[in-house]
C-alpha atoms as a PDB file:
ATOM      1  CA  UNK A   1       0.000   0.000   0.000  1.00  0.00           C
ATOM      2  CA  UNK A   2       1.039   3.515  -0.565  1.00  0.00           C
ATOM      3  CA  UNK A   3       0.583   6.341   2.411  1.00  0.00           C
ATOM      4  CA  UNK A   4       0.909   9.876   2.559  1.00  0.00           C
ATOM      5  CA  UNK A   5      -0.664  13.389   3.963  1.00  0.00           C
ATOM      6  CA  UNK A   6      -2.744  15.487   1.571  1.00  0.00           C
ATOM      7  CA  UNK A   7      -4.001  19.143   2.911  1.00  0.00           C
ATOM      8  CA  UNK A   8      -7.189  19.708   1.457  1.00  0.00           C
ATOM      9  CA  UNK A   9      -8.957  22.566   2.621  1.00  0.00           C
ATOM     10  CA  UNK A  10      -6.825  23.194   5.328  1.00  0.00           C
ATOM     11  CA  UNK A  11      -7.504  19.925   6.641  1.00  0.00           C
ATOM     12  CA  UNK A  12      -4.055  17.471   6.971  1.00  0.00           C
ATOM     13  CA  UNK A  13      -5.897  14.032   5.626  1.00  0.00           C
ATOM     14  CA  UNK A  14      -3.349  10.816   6.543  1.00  0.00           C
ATOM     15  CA  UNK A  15      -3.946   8.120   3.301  1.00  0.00           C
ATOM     16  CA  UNK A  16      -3.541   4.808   2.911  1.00  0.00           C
ATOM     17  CA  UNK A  17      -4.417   3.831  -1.131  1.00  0.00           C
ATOM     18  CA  UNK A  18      -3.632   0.498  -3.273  1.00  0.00           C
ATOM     19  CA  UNK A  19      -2.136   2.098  -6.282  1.00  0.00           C
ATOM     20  CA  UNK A  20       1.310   4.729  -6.205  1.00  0.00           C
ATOM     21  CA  UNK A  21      -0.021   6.652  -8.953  1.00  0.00           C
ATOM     22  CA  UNK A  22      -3.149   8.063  -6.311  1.00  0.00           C
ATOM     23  CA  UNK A  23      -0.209   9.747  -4.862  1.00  0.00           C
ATOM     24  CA  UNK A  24       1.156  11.248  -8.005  1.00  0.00           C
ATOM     25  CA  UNK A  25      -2.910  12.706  -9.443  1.00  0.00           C
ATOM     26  CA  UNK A  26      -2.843  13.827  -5.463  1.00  0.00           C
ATOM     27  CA  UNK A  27       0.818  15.579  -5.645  1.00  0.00           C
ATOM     28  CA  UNK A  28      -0.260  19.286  -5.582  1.00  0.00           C
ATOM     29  CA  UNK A  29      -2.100  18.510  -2.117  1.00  0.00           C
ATOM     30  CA  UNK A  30       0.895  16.251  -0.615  1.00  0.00           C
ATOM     31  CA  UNK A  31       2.466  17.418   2.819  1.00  0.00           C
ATOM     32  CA  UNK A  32       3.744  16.606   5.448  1.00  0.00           C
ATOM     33  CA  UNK A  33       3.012  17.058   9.618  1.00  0.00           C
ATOM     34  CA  UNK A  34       0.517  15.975  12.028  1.00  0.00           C
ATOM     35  CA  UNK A  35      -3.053  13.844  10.360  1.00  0.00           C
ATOM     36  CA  UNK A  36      -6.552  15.575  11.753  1.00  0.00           C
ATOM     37  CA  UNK A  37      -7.978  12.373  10.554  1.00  0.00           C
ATOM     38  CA  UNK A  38      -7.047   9.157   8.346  1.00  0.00           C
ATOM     39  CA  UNK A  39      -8.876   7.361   5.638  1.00  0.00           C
ATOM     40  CA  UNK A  40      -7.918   3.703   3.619  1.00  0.00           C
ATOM     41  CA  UNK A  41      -8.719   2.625   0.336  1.00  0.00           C
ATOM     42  CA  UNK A  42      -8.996  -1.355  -0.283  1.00  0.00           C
ATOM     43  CA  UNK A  43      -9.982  -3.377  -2.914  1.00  0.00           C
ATOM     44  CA  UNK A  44     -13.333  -4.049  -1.394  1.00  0.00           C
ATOM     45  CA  UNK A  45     -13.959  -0.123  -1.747  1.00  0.00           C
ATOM     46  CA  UNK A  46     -12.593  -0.109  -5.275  1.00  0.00           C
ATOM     47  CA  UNK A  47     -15.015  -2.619  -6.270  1.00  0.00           C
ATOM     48  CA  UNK A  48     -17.952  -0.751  -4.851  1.00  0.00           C
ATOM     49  CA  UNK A  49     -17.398   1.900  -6.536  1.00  0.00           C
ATOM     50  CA  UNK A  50     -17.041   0.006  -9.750  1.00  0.00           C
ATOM     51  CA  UNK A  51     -21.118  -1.386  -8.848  1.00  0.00           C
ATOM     52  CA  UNK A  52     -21.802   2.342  -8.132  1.00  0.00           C
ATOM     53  CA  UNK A  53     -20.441   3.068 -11.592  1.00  0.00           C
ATOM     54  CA  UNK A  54     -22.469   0.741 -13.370  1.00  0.00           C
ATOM     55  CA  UNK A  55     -25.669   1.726 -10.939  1.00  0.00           C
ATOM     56  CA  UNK A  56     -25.605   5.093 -12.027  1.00  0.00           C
ATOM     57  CA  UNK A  57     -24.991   4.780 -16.101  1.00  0.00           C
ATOM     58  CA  UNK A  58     -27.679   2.210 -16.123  1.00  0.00           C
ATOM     59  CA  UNK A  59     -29.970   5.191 -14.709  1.00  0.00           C
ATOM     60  CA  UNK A  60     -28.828   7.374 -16.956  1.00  0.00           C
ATOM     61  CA  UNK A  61     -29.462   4.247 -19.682  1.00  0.00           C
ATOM     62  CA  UNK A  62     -25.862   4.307 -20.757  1.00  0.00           C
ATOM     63  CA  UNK A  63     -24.375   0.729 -20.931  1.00  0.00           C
ATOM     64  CA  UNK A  64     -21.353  -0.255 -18.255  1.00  0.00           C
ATOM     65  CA  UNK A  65     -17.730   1.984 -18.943  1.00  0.00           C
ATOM     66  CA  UNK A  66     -14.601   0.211 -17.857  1.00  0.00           C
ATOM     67  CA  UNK A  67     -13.099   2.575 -15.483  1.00  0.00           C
ATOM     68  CA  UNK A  68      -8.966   1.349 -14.741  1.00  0.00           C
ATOM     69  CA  UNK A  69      -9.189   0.582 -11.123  1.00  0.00           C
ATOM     70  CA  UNK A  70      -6.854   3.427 -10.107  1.00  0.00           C
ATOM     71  CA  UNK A  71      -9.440   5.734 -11.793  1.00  0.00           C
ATOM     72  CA  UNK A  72     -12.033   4.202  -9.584  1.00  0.00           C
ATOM     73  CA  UNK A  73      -9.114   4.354  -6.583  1.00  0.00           C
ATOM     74  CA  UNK A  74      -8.579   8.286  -6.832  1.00  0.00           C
ATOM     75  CA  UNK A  75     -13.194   8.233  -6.492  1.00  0.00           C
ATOM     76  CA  UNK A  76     -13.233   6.625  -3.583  1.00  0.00           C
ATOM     77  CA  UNK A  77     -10.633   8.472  -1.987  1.00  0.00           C
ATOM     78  CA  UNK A  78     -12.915  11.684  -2.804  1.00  0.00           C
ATOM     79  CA  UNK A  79     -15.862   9.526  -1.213  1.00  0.00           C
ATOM     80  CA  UNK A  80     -14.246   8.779   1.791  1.00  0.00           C
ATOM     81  CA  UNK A  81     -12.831  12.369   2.361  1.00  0.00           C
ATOM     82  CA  UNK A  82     -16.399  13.924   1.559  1.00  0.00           C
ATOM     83  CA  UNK A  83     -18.034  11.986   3.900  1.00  0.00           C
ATOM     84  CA  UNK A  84     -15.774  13.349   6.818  1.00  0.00           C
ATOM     85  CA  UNK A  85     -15.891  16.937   5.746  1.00  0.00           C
ATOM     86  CA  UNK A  86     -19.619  18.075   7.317  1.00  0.00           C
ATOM     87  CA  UNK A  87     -18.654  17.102  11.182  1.00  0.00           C
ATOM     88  CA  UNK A  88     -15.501  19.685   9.749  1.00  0.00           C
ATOM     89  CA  UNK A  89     -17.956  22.409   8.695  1.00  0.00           C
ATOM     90  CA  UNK A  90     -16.842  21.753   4.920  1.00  0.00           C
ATOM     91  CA  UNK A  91     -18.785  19.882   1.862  1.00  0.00           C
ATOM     92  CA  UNK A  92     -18.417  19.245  -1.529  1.00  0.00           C
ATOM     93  CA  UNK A  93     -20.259  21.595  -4.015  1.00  0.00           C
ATOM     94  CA  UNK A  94     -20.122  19.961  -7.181  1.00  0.00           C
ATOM     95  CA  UNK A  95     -19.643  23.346  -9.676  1.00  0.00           C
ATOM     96  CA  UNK A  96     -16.937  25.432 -11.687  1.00  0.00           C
ATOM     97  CA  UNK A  97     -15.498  27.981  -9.024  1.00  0.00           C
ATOM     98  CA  UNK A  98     -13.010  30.705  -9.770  1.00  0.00           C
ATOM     99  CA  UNK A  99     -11.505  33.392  -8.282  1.00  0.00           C
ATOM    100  CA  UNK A 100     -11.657  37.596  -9.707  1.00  0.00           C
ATOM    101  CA  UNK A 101      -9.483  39.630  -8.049  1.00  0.00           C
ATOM    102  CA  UNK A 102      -9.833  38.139  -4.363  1.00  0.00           C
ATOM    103  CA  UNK A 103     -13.711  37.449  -5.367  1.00  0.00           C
ATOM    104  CA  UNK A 104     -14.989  33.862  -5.512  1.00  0.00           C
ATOM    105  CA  UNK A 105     -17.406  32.484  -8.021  1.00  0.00           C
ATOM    106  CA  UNK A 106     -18.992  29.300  -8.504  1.00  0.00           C
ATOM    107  CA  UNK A 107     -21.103  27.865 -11.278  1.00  0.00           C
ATOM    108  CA  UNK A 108     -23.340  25.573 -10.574  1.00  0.00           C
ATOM    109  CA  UNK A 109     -25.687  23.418 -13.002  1.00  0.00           C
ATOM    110  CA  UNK A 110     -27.116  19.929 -14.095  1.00  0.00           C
ATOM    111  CA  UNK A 111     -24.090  17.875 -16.272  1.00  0.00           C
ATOM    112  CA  UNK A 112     -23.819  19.156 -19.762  1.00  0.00           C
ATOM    113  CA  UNK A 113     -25.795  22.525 -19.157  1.00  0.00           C
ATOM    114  CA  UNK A 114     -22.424  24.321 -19.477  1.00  0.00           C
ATOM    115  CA  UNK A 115     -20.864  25.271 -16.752  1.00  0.00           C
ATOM    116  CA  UNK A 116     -17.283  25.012 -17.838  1.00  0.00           C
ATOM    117  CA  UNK A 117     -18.238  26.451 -21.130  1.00  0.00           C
ATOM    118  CA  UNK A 118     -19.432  29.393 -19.521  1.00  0.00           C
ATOM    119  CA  UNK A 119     -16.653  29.728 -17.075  1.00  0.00           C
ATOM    120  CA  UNK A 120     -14.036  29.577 -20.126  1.00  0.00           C
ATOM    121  CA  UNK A 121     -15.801  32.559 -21.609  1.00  0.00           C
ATOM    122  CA  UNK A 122     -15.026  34.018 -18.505  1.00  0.00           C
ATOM    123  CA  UNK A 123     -11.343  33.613 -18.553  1.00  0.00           C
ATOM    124  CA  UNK A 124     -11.372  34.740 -22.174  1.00  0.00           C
ATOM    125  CA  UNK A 125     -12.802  37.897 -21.156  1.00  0.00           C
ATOM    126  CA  UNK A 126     -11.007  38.350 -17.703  1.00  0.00           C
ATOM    127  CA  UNK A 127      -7.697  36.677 -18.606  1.00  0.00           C
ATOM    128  CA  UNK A 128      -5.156  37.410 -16.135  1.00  0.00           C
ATOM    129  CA  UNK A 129      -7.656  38.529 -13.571  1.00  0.00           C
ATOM    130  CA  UNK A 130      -9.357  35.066 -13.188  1.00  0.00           C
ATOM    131  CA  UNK A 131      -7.975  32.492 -11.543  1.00  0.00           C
ATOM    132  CA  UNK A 132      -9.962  29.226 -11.668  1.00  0.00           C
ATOM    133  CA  UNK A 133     -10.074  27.487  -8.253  1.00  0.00           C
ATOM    134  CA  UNK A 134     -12.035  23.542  -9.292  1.00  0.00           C
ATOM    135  CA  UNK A 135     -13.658  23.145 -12.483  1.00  0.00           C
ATOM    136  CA  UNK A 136     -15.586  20.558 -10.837  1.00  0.00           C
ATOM    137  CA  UNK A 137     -15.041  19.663  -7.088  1.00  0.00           C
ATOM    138  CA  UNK A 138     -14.334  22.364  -4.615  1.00  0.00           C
ATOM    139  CA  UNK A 139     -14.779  22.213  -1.077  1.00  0.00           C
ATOM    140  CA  UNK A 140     -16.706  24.722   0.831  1.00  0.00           C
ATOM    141  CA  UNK A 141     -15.414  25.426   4.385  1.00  0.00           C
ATOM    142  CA  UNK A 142     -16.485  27.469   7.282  1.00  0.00           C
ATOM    143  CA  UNK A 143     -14.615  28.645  10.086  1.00  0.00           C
ATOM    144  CA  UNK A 144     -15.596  29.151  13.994  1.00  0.00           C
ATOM    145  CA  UNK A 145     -13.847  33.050  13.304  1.00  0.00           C
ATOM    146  CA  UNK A 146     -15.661  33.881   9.969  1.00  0.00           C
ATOM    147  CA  UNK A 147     -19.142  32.179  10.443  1.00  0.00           C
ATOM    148  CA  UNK A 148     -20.178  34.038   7.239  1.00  0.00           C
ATOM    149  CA  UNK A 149     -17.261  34.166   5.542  1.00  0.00           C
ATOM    150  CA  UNK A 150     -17.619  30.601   3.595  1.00  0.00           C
ATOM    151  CA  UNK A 151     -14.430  29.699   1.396  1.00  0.00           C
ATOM    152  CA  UNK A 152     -14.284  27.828  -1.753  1.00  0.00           C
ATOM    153  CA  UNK A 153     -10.955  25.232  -1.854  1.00  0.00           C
ATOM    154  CA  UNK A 154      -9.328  23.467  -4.488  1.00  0.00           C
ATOM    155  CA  UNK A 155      -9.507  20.117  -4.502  1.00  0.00           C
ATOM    156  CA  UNK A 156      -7.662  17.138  -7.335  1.00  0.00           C
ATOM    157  CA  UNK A 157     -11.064  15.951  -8.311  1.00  0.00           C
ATOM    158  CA  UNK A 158     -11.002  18.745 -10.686  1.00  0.00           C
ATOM    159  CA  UNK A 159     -12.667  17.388 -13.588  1.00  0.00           C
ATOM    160  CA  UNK A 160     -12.007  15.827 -17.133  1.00  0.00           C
ATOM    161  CA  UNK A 161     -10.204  19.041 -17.777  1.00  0.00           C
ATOM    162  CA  UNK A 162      -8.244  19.042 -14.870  1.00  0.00           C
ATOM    163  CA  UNK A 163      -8.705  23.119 -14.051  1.00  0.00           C
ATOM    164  CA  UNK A 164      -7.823  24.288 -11.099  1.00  0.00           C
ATOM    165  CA  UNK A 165      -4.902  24.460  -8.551  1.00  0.00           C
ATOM    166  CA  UNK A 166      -3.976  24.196  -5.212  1.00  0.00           C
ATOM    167  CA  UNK A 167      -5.436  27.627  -3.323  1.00  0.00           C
ATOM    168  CA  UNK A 168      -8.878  29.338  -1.656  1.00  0.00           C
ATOM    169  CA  UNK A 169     -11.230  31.782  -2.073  1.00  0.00           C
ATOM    170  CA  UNK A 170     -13.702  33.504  -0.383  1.00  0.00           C
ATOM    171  CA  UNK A 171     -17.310  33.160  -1.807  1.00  0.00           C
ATOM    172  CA  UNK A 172     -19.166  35.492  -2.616  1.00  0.00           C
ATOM    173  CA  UNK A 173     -21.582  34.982  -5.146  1.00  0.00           C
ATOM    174  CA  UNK A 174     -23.140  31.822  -6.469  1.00  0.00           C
ATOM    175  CA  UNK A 175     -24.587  31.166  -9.855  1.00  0.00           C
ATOM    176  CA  UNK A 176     -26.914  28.667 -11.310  1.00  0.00           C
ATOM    177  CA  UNK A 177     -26.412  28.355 -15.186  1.00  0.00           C
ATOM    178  CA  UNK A 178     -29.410  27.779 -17.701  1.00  0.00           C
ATOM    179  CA  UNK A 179     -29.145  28.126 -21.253  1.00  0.00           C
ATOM    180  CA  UNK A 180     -30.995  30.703 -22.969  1.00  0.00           C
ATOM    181  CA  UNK A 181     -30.949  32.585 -26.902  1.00  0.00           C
ATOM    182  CA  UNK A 182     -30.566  35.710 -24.870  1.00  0.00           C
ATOM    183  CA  UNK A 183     -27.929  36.654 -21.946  1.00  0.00           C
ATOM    184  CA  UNK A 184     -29.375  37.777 -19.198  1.00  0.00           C
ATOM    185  CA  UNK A 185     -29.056  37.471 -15.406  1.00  0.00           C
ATOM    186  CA  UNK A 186     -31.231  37.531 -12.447  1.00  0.00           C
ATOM    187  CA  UNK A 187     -30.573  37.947  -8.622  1.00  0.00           C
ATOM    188  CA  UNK A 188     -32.807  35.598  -6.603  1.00  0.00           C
ATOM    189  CA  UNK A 189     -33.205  34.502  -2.984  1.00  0.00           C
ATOM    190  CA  UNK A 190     -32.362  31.594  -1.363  1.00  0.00           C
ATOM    191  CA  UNK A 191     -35.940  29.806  -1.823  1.00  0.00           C
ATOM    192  CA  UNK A 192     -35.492  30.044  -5.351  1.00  0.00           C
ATOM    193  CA  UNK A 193     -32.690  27.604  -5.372  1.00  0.00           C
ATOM    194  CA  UNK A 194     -32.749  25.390  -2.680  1.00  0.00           C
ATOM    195  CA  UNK A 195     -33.699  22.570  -5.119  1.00  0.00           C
ATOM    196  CA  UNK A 196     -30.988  23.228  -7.511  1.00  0.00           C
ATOM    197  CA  UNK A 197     -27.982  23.631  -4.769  1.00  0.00           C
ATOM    198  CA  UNK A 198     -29.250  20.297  -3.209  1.00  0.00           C
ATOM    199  CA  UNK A 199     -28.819  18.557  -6.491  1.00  0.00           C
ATOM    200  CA  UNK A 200     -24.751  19.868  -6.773  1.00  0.00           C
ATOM    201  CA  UNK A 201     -24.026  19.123  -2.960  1.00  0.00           C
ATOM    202  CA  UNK A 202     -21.955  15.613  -1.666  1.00  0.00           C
ATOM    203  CA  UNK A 203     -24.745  13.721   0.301  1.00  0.00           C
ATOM    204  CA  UNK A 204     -23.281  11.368   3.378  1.00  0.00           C
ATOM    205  CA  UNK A 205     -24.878   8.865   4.358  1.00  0.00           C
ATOM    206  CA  UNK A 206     -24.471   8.965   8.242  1.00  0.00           C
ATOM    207  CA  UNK A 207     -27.717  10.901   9.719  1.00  0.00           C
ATOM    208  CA  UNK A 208     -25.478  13.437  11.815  1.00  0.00           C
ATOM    209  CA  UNK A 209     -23.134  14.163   8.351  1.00  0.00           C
ATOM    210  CA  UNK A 210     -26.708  14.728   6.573  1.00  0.00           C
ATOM    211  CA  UNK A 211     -28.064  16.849   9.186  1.00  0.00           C
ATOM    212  CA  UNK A 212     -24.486  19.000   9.702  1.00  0.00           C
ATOM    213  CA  UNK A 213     -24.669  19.369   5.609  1.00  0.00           C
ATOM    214  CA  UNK A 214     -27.930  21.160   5.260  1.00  0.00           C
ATOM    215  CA  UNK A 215     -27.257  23.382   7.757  1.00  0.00           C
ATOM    216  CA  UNK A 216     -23.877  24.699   6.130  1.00  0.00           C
ATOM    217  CA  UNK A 217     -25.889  24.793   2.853  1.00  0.00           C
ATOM    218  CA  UNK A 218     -28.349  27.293   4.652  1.00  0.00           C
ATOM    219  CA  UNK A 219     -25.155  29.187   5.639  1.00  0.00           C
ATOM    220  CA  UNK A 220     -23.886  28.944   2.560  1.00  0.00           C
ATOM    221  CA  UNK A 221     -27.292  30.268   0.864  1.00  0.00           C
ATOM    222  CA  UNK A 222     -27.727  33.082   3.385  1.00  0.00           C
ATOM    223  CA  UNK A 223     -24.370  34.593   3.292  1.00  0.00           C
ATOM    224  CA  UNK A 224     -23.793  34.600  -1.107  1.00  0.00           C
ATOM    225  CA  UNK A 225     -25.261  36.403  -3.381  1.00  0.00           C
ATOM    226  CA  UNK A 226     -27.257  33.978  -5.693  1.00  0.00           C
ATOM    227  CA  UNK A 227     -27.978  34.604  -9.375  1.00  0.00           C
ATOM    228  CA  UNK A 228     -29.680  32.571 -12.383  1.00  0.00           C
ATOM    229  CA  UNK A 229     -27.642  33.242 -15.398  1.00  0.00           C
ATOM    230  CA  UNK A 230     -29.268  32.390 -18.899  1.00  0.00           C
ATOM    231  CA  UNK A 231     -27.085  32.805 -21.282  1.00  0.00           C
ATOM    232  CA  UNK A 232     -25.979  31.459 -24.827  1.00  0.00           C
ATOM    233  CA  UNK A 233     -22.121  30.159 -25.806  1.00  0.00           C
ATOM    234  CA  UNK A 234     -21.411  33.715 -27.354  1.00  0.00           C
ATOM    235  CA  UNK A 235     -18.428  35.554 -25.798  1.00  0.00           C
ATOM    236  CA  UNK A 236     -21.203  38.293 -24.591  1.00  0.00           C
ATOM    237  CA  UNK A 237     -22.193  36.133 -22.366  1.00  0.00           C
ATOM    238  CA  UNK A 238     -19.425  36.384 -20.112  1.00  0.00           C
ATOM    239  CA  UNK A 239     -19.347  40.209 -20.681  1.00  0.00           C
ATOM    240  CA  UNK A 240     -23.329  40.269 -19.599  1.00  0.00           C
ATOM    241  CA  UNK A 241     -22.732  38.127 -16.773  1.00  0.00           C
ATOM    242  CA  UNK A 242     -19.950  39.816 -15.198  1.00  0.00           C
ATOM    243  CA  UNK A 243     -21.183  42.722 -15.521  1.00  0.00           C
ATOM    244  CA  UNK A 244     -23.970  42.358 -13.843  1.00  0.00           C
ATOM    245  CA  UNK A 245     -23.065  40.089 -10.933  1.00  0.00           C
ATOM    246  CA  UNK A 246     -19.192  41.817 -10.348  1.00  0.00           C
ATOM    247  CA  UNK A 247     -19.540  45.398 -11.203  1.00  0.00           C
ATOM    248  CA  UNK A 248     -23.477  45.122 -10.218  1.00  0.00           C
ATOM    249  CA  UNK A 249     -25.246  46.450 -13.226  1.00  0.00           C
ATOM    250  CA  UNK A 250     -28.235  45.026 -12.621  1.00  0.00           C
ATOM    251  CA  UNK A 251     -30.826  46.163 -15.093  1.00  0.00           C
END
């Protein structure tokens, strides 16, 4: 077995994994000190997540995909890390988050709306001002000092694009894309979206993780700013959008 620390979210995570190359897709995160907890992959949680695998495409009414067993390694290891995160006052919201100029952003949206498309237009438009955090993965902590002050971390679950790095931010606004002919956006409340942010958030299964989680995502709701963005795969789009929800020309 292979062991080493990763830091992920400011959390020192001591790992015990079957394959070396877990290690090497983990390497921005690796450390060293003091554990705040542990977790082991073995080949009986490999397999399970190759059932899970299967479960889910058959949902979706795709047929079984082969995943390499240290592909299915490197998601369990994100399994087993996001079901200790909510007793830590951290989850994982699945979305695109980046970072403008000390601001934090996250997309959020069903699988194939767009979310990374739209985020690219972003860094087209913003360039060096943009920093993307996760493209797919981030973890959203909250500390005993800051109780509002929620902060979005990079994580190596990153995505099929692999975007990100190894840093924080602190959130401040979170959108929910939908596609649309026209760009537009629209500042909502917090009943608006509780369905949709329910559908991007990590769900443990023990009853205390469950109840710890939907009380951070109230937190999380109540302290962002939360928009809808419709929007098309023009480069206005991006232009619209930040407009609106960084400089706060709302119309």
């Amino acid at each position: 077995m292979e062991q080493f620390i990763l830091k992920i979210a400011g959390q020192m995570v001591h790992v015990n994994v079957q394959y070396s190359s877990t290690r090497e897709y983990c390497r921005e995160y690796l450390c060293e000190g003091e554990s705040d907890f542990s977790v082991e992959i073995t080949p009986q949680d490999i397999a399970l997540e190759r059932k899970i695998s299967d479960r889910e495409r058959t949902i979706e009414g795709l047929p079984p995909y082969s995943f390499e067993e240290i592909q299915l390694e490197r998601t369990a290891l994100y399994r087993k890390i996001a079901e200790r995160l909510p007793m830590r006052d951290a989850f994982i919201l699945h979305s695109a988050t980046f970072d403008v100029d000390g601001v934090g952003v996250a997309f959020a949206a069903h699988s194939g709306t767009g979310k990374t498309t739209h985020m690219n237009l972003w860094q087209q438009f913003l360039g060096d001002k943009m920093v993307v955090v996760n493209g797919d993965k981030p973890i959203v902590r909250f500390f005993d000092d800051e109780p509002e002050s929620p902060y979005a971390y990079g994580t190596p679950w990153n995505g099929k694009e692999h975007l990100g790095c190894n840093m924080r931010t602190p959130l401040k606004h979170i959108c929910f894309i939908e596609r649309s002919e026209t760009n537009y956006v629209e500042k909502v409340q917090k009943n608006a979206v509780i369905d949709r942010i329910f559908n991007q958030v990590y769900m443990p299964k023990d009853p205390m993780a469950v109840m710890n989680t939907m009380k951070l995502i109230d937190r999380l709701l109540s302290c962002c700013n939360l928009w809808i963005i419709h929007c098309n795969i023009e480069p206005e789009a991006a232009e619209v959008a930040y407009n609106t929800i960084i400089n706060g020309n709302i119309k």
